[in-house]
PDB file of N, CA and C in Angstrom:
ATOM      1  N   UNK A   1     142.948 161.766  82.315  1.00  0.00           N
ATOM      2  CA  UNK A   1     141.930 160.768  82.001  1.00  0.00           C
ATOM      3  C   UNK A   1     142.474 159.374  82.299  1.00  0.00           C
ATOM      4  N   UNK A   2     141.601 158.552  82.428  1.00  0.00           N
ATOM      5  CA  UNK A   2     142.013 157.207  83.382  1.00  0.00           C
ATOM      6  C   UNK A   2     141.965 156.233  82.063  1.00  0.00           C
ATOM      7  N   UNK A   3     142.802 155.651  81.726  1.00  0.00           N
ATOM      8  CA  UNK A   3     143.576 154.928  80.614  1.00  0.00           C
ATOM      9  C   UNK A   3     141.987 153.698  80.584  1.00  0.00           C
ATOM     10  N   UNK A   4     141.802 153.242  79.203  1.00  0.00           N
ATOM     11  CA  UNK A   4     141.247 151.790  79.425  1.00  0.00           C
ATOM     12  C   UNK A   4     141.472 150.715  79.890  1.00  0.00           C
ATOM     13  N   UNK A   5     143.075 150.627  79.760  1.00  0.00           N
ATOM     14  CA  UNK A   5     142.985 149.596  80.599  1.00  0.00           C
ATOM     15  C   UNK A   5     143.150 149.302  81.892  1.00  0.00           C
ATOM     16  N   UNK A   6     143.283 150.652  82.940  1.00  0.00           N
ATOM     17  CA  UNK A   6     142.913 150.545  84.321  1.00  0.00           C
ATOM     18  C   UNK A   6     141.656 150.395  84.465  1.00  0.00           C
ATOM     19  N   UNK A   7     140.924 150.934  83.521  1.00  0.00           N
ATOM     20  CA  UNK A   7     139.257 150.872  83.757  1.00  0.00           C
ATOM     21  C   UNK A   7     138.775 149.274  83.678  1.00  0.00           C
ATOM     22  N   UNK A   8     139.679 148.840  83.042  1.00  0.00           N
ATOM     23  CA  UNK A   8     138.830 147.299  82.753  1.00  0.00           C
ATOM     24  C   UNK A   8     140.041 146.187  83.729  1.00  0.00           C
ATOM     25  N   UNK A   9     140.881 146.528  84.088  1.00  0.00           N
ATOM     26  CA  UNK A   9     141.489 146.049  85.670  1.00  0.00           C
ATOM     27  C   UNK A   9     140.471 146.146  86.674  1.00  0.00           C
ATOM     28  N   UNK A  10     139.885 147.205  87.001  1.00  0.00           N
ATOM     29  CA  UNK A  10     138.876 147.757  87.885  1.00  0.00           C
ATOM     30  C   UNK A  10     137.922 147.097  87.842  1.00  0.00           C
ATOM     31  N   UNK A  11     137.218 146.372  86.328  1.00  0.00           N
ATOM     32  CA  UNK A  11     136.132 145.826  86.335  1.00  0.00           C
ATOM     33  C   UNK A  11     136.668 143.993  86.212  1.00  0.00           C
ATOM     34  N   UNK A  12     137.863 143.696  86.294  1.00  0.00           N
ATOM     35  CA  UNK A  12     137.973 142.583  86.689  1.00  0.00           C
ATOM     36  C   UNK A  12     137.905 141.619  87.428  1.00  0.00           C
ATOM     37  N   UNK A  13     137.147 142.163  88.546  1.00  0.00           N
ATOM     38  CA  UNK A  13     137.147 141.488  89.842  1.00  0.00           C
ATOM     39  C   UNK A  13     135.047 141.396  90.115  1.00  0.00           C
ATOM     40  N   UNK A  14     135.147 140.488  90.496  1.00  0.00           N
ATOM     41  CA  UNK A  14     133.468 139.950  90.556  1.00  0.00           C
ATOM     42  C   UNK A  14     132.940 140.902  91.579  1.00  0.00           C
ATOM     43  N   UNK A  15     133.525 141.099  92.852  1.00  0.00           N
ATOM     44  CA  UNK A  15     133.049 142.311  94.187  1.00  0.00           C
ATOM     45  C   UNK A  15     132.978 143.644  93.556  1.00  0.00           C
ATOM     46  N   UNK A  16     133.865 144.250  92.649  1.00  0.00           N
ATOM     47  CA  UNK A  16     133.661 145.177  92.395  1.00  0.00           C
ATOM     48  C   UNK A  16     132.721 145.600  91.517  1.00  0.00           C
ATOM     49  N   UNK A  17     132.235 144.724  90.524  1.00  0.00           N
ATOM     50  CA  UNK A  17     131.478 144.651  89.523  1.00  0.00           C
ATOM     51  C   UNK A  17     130.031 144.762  90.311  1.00  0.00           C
ATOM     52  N   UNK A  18     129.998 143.836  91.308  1.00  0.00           N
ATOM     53  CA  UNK A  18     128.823 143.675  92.156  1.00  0.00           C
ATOM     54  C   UNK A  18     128.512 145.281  92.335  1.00  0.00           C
ATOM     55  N   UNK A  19     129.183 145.492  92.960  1.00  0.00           N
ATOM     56  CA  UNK A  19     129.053 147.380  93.994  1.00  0.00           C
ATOM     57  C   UNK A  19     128.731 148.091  92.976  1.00  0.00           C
ATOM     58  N   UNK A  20     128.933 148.275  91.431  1.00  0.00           N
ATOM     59  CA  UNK A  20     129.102 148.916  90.451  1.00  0.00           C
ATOM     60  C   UNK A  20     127.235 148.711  90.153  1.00  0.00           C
ATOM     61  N   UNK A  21     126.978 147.292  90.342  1.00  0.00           N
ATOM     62  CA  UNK A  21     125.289 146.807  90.144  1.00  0.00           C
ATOM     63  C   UNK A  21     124.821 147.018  91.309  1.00  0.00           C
ATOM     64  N   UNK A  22     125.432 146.886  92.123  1.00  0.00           N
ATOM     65  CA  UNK A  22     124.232 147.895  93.796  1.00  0.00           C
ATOM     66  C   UNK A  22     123.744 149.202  93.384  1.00  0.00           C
ATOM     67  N   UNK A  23     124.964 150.323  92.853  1.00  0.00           N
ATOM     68  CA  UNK A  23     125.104 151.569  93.301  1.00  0.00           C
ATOM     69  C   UNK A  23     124.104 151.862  91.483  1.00  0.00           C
ATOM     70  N   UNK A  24     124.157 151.076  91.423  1.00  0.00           N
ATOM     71  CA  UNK A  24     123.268 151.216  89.789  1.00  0.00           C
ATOM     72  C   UNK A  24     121.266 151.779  90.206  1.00  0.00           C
ATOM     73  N   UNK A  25     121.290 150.715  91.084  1.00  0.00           N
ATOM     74  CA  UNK A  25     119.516 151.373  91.838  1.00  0.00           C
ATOM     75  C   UNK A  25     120.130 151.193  93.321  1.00  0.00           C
ATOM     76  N   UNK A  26     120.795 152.127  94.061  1.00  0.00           N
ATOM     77  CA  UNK A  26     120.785 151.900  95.346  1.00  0.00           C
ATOM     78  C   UNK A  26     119.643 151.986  96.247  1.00  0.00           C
ATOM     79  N   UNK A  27     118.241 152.343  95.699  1.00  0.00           N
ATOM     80  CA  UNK A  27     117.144 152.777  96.575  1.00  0.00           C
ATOM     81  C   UNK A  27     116.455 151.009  96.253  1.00  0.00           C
ATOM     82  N   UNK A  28     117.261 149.903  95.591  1.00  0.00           N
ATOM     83  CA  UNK A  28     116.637 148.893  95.647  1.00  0.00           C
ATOM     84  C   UNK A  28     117.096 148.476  96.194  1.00  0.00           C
ATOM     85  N   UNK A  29     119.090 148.165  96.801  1.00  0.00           N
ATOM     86  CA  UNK A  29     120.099 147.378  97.244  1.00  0.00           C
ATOM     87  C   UNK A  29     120.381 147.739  98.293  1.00  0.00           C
ATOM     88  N   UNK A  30     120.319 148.946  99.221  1.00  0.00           N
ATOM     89  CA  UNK A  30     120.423 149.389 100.201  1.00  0.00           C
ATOM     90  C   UNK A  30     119.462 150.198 100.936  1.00  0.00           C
ATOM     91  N   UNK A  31     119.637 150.317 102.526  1.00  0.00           N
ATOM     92  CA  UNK A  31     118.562 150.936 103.608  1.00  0.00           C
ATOM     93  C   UNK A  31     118.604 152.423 102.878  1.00  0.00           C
ATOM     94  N   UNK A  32     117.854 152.852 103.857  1.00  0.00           N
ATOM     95  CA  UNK A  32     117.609 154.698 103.624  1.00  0.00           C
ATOM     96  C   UNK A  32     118.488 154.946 105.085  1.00  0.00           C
ATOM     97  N   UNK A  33     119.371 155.868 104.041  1.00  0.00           N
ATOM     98  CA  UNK A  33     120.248 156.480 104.949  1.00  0.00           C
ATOM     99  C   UNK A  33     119.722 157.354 106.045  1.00  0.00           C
ATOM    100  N   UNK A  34     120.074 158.076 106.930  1.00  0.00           N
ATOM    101  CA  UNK A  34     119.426 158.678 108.012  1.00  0.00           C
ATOM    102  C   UNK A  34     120.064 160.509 107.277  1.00  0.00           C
ATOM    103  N   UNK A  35     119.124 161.383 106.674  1.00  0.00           N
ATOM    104  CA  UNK A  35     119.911 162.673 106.504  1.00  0.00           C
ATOM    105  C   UNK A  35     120.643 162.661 105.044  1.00  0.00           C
ATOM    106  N   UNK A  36     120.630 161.634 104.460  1.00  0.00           N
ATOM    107  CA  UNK A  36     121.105 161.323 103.563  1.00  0.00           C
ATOM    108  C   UNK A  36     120.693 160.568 102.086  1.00  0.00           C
ATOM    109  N   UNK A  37     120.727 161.189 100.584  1.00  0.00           N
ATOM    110  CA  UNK A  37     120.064 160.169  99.666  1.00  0.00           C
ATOM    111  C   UNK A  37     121.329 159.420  99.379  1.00  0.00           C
ATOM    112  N   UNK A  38     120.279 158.728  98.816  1.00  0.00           N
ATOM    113  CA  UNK A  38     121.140 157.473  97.834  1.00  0.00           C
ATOM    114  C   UNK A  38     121.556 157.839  97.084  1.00  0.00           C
ATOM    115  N   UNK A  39     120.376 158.523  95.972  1.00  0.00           N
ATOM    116  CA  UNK A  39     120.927 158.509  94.530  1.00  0.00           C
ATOM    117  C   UNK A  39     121.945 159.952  94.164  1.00  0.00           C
ATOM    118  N   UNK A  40     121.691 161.121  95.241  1.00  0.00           N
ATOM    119  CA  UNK A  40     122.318 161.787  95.195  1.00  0.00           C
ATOM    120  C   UNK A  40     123.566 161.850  96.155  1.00  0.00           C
ATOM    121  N   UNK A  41     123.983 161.786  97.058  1.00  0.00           N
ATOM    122  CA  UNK A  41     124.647 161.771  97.896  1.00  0.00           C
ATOM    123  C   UNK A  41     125.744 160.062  97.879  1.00  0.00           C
ATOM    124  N   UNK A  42     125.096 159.010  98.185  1.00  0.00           N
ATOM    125  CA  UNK A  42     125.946 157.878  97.278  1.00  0.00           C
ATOM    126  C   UNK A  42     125.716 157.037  98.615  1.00  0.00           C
ATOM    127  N   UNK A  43     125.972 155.919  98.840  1.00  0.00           N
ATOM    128  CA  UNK A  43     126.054 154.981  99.629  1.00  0.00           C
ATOM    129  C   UNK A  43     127.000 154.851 100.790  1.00  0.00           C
ATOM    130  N   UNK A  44     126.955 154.676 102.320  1.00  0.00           N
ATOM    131  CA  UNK A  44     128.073 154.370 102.854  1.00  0.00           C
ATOM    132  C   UNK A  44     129.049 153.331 103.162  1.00  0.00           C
ATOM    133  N   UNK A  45     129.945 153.400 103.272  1.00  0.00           N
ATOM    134  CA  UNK A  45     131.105 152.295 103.100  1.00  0.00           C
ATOM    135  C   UNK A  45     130.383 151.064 103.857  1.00  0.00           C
ATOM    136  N   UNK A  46     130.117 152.119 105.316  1.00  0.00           N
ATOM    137  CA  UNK A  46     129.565 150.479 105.738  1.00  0.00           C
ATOM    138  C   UNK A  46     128.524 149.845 105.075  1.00  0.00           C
ATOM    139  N   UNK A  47     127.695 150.264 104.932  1.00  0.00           N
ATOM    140  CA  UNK A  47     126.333 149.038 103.886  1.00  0.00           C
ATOM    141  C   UNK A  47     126.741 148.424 102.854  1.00  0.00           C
ATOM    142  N   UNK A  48     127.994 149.334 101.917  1.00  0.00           N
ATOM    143  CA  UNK A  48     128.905 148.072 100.879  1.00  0.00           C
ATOM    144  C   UNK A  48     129.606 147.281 102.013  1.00  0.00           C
ATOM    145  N   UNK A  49     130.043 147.628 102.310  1.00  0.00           N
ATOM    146  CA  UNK A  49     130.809 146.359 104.006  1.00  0.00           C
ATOM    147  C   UNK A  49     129.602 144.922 103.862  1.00  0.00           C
ATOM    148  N   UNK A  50     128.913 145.946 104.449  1.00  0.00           N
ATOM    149  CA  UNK A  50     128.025 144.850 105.039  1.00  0.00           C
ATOM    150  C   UNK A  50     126.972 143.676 103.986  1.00  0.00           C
ATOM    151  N   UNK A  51     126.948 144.165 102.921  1.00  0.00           N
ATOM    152  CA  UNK A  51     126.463 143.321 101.656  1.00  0.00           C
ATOM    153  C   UNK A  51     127.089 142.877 101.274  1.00  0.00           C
ATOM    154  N   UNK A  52     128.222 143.070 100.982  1.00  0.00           N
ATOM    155  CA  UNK A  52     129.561 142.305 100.312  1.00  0.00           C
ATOM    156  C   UNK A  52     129.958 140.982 101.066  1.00  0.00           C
ATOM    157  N   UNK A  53     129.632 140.920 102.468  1.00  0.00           N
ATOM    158  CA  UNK A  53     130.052 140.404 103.479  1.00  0.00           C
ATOM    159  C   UNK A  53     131.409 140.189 103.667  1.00  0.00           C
ATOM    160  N   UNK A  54     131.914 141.256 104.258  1.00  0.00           N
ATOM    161  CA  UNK A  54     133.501 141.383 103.725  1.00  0.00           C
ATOM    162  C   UNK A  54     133.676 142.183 104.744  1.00  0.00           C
ATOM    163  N   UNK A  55     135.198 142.359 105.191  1.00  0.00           N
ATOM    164  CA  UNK A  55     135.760 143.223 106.041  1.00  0.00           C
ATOM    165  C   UNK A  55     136.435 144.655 105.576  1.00  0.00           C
ATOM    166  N   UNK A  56     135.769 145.980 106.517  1.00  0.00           N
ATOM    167  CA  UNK A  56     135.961 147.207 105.819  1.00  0.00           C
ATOM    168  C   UNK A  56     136.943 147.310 104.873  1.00  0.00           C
ATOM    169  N   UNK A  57     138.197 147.447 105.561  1.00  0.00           N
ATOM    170  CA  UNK A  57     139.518 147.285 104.515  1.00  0.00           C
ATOM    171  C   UNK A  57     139.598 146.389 103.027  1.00  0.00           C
ATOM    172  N   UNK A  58     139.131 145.263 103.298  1.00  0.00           N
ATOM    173  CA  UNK A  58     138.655 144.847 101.689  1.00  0.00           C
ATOM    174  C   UNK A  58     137.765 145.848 100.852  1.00  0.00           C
ATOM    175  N   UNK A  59     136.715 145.757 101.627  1.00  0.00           N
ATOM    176  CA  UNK A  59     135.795 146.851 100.990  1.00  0.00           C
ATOM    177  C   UNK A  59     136.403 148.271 100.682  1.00  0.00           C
ATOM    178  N   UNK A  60     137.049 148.904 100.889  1.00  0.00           N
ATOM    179  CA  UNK A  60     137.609 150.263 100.677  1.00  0.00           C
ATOM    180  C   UNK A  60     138.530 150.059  99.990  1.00  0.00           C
ATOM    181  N   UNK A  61     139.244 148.690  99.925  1.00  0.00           N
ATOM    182  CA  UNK A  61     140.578 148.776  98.838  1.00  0.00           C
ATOM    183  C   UNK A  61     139.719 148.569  97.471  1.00  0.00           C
ATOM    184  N   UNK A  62     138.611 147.996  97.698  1.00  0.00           N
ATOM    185  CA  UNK A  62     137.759 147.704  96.283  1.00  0.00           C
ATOM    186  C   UNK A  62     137.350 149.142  95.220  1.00  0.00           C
ATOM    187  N   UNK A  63     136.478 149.319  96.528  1.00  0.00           N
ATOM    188  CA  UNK A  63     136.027 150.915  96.224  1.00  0.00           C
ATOM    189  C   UNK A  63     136.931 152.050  95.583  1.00  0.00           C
ATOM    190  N   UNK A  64     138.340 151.713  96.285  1.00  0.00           N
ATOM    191  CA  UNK A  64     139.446 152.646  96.102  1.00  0.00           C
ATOM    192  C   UNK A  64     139.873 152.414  94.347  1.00  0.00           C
ATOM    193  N   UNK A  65     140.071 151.231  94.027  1.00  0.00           N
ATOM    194  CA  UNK A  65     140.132 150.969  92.817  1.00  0.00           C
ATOM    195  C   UNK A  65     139.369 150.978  92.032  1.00  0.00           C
ATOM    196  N   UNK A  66     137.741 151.173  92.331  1.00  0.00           N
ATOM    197  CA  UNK A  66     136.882 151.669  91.584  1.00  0.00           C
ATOM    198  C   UNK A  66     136.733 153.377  91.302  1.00  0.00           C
ATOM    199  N   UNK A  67     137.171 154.108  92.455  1.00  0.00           N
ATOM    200  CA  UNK A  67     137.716 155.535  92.558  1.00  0.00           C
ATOM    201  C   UNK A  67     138.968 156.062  91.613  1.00  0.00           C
ATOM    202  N   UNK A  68     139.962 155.364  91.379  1.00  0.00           N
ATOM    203  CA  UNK A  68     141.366 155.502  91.001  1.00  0.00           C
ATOM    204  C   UNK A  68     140.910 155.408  89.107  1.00  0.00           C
ATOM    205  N   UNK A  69     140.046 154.253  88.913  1.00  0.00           N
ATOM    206  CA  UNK A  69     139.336 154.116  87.634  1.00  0.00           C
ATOM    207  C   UNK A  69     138.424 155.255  87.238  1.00  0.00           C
ATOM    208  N   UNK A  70     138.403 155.844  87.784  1.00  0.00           N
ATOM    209  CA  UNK A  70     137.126 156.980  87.458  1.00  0.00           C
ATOM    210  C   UNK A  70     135.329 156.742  87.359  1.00  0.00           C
ATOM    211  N   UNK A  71     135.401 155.248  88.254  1.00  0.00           N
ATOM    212  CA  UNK A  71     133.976 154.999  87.904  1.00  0.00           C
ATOM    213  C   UNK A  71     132.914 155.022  88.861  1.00  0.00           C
ATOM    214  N   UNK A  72     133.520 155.764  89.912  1.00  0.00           N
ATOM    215  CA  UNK A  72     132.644 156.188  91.069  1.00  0.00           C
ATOM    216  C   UNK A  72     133.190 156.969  91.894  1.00  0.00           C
ATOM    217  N   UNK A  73     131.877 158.036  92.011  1.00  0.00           N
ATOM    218  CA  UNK A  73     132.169 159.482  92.806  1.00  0.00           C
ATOM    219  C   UNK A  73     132.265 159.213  94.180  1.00  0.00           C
ATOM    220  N   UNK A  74     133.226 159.703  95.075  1.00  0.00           N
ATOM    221  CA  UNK A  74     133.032 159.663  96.504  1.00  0.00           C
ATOM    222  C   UNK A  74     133.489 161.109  97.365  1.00  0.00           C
ATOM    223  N   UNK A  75     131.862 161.012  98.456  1.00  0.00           N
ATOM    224  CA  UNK A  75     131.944 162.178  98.825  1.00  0.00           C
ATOM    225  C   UNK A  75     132.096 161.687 100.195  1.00  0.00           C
ATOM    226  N   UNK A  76     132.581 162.894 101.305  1.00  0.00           N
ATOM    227  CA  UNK A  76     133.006 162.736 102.419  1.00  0.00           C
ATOM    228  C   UNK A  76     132.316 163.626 102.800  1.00  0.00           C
ATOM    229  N   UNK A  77     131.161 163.247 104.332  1.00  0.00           N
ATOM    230  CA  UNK A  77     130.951 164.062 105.249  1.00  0.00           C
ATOM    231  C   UNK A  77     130.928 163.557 106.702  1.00  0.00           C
ATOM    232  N   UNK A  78     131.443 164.283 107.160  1.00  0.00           N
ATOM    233  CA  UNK A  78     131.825 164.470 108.452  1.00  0.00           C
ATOM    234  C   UNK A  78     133.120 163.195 108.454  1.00  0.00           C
ATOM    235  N   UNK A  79     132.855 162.264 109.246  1.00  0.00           N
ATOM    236  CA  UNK A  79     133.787 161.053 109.294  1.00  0.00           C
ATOM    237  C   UNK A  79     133.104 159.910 108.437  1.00  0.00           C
ATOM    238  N   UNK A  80     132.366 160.316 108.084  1.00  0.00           N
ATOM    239  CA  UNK A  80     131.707 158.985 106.561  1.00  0.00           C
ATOM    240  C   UNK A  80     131.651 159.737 104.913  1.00  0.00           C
ATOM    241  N   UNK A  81     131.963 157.948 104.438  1.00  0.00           N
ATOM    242  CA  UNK A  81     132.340 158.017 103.185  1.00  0.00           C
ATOM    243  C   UNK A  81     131.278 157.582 102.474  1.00  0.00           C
ATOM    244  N   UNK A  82     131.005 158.582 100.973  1.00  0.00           N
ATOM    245  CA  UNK A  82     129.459 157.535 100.277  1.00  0.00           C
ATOM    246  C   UNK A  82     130.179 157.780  99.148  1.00  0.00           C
ATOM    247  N   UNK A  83     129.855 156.643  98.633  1.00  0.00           N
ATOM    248  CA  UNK A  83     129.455 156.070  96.478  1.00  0.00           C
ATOM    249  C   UNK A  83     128.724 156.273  96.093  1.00  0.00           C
ATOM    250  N   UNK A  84     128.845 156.835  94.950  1.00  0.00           N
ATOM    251  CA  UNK A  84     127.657 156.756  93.891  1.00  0.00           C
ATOM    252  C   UNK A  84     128.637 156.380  92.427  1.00  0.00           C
ATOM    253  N   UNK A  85     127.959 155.667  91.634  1.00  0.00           N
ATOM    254  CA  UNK A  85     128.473 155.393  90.219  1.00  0.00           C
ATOM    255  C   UNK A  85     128.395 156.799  89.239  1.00  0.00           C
ATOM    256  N   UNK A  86     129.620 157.011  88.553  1.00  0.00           N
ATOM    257  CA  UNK A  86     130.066 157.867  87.767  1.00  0.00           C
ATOM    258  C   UNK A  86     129.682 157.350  86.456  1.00  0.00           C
ATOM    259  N   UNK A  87     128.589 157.932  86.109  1.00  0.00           N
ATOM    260  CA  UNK A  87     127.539 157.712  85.005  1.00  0.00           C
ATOM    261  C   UNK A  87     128.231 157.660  83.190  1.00  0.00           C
ATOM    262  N   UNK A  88     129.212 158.856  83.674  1.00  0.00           N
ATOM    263  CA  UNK A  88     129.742 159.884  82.641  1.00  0.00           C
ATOM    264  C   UNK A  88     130.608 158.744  82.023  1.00  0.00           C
ATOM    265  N   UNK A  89     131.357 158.017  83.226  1.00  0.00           N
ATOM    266  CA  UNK A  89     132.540 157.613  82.880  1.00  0.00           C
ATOM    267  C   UNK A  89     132.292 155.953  81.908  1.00  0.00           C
ATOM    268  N   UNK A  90     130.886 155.382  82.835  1.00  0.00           N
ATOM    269  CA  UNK A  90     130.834 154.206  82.654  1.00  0.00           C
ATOM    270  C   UNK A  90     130.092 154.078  81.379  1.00  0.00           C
ATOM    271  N   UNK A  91     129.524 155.249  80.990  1.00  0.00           N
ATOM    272  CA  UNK A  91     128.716 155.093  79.649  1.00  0.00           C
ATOM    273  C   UNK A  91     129.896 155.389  78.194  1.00  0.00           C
ATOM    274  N   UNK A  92     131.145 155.931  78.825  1.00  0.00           N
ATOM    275  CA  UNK A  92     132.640 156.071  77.945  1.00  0.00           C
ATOM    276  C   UNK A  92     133.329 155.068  77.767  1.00  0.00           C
ATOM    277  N   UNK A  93     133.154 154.226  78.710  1.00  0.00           N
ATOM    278  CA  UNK A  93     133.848 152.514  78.845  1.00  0.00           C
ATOM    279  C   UNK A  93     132.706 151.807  77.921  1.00  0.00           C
ATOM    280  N   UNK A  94     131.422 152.382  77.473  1.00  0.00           N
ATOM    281  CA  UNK A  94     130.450 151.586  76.886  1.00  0.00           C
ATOM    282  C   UNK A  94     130.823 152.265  75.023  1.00  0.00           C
ATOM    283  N   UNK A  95     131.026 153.601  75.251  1.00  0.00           N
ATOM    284  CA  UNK A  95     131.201 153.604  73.851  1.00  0.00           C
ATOM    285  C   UNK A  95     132.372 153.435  72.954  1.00  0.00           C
ATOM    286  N   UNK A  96     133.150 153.476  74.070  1.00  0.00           N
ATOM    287  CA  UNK A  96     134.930 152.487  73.841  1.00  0.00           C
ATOM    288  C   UNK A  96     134.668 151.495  73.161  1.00  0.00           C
ATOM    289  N   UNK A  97     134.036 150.424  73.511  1.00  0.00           N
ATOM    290  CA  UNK A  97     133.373 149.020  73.382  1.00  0.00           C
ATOM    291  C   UNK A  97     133.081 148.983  72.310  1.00  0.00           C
ATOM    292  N   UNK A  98     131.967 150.101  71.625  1.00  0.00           N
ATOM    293  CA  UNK A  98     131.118 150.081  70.332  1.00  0.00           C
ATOM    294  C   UNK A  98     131.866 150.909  69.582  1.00  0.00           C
ATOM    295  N   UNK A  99     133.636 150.789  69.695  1.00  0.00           N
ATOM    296  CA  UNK A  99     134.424 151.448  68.323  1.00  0.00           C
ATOM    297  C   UNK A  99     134.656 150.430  67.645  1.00  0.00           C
TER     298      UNK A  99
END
C-alpha cells in the first residue's frame, strides 16, 4: 500500500492535480478516442501532452508519479498508454482526511 505521504507528494504539484480534474469527467476534457472509451479504458498520454501544454516526457514523469501513488490506473495497448483515475484510492486519501 502506497504510504500517505507519497500520496500527498503526488498531489503537490498544480499539473498533476490538473490531470487528476481532467480524468475526473474525461468525456468533458478530452476528444473521443478512435476504438477507445474514456471512462473505461482511460485517456492517452498524448491528449494529457497536449492540454497540459507540455512536452511528453514532462507529461509521463507526472503521470508516472501519479501511477507510483496509486491514484491512477494505466493500461497499455498496443504502443499507447491511457489514464483513468483510481477511484478506490482517491476516495482513501479522502477518508484519511476525515480521521
Amino acid at each position: 500500500m502506497t504510504k500517505p505521504i507519497d500520496i500527498f507528494k503526488a498531489l503537490s504539484n498544480e499539473a498533476r492535480l490538473q490531470i487528476l480534474e481532467w480524468l475526473k469527467d474525461p468525456t468533458t476534457h478530452f476528444s473521443p478516442q478512435e476504438g477507445n472509451d474514456l471512462i473505461g479504458v482511460g485517456v492517452c498520454v498524448s491528449q494529457i501532452t497536449e492540454k497540459l501544454n507540455m512536452n511528453q516526457s514532462t507529461t509521463s514523469q507526472h503521470l508516472s508519479i501519479l501511477q507510483r501513488a496509486g491514484l491512477v490506473h494505466v493500461k497499455r495497448i498496443g504502443k499507447w498508454t491511457y489514464y483513468r483515475r483510481n477511484e478506490a484510492a482517491i476516495n482513501q486519501v479522502g477518508r484519511f482526511l476525515q480521521k
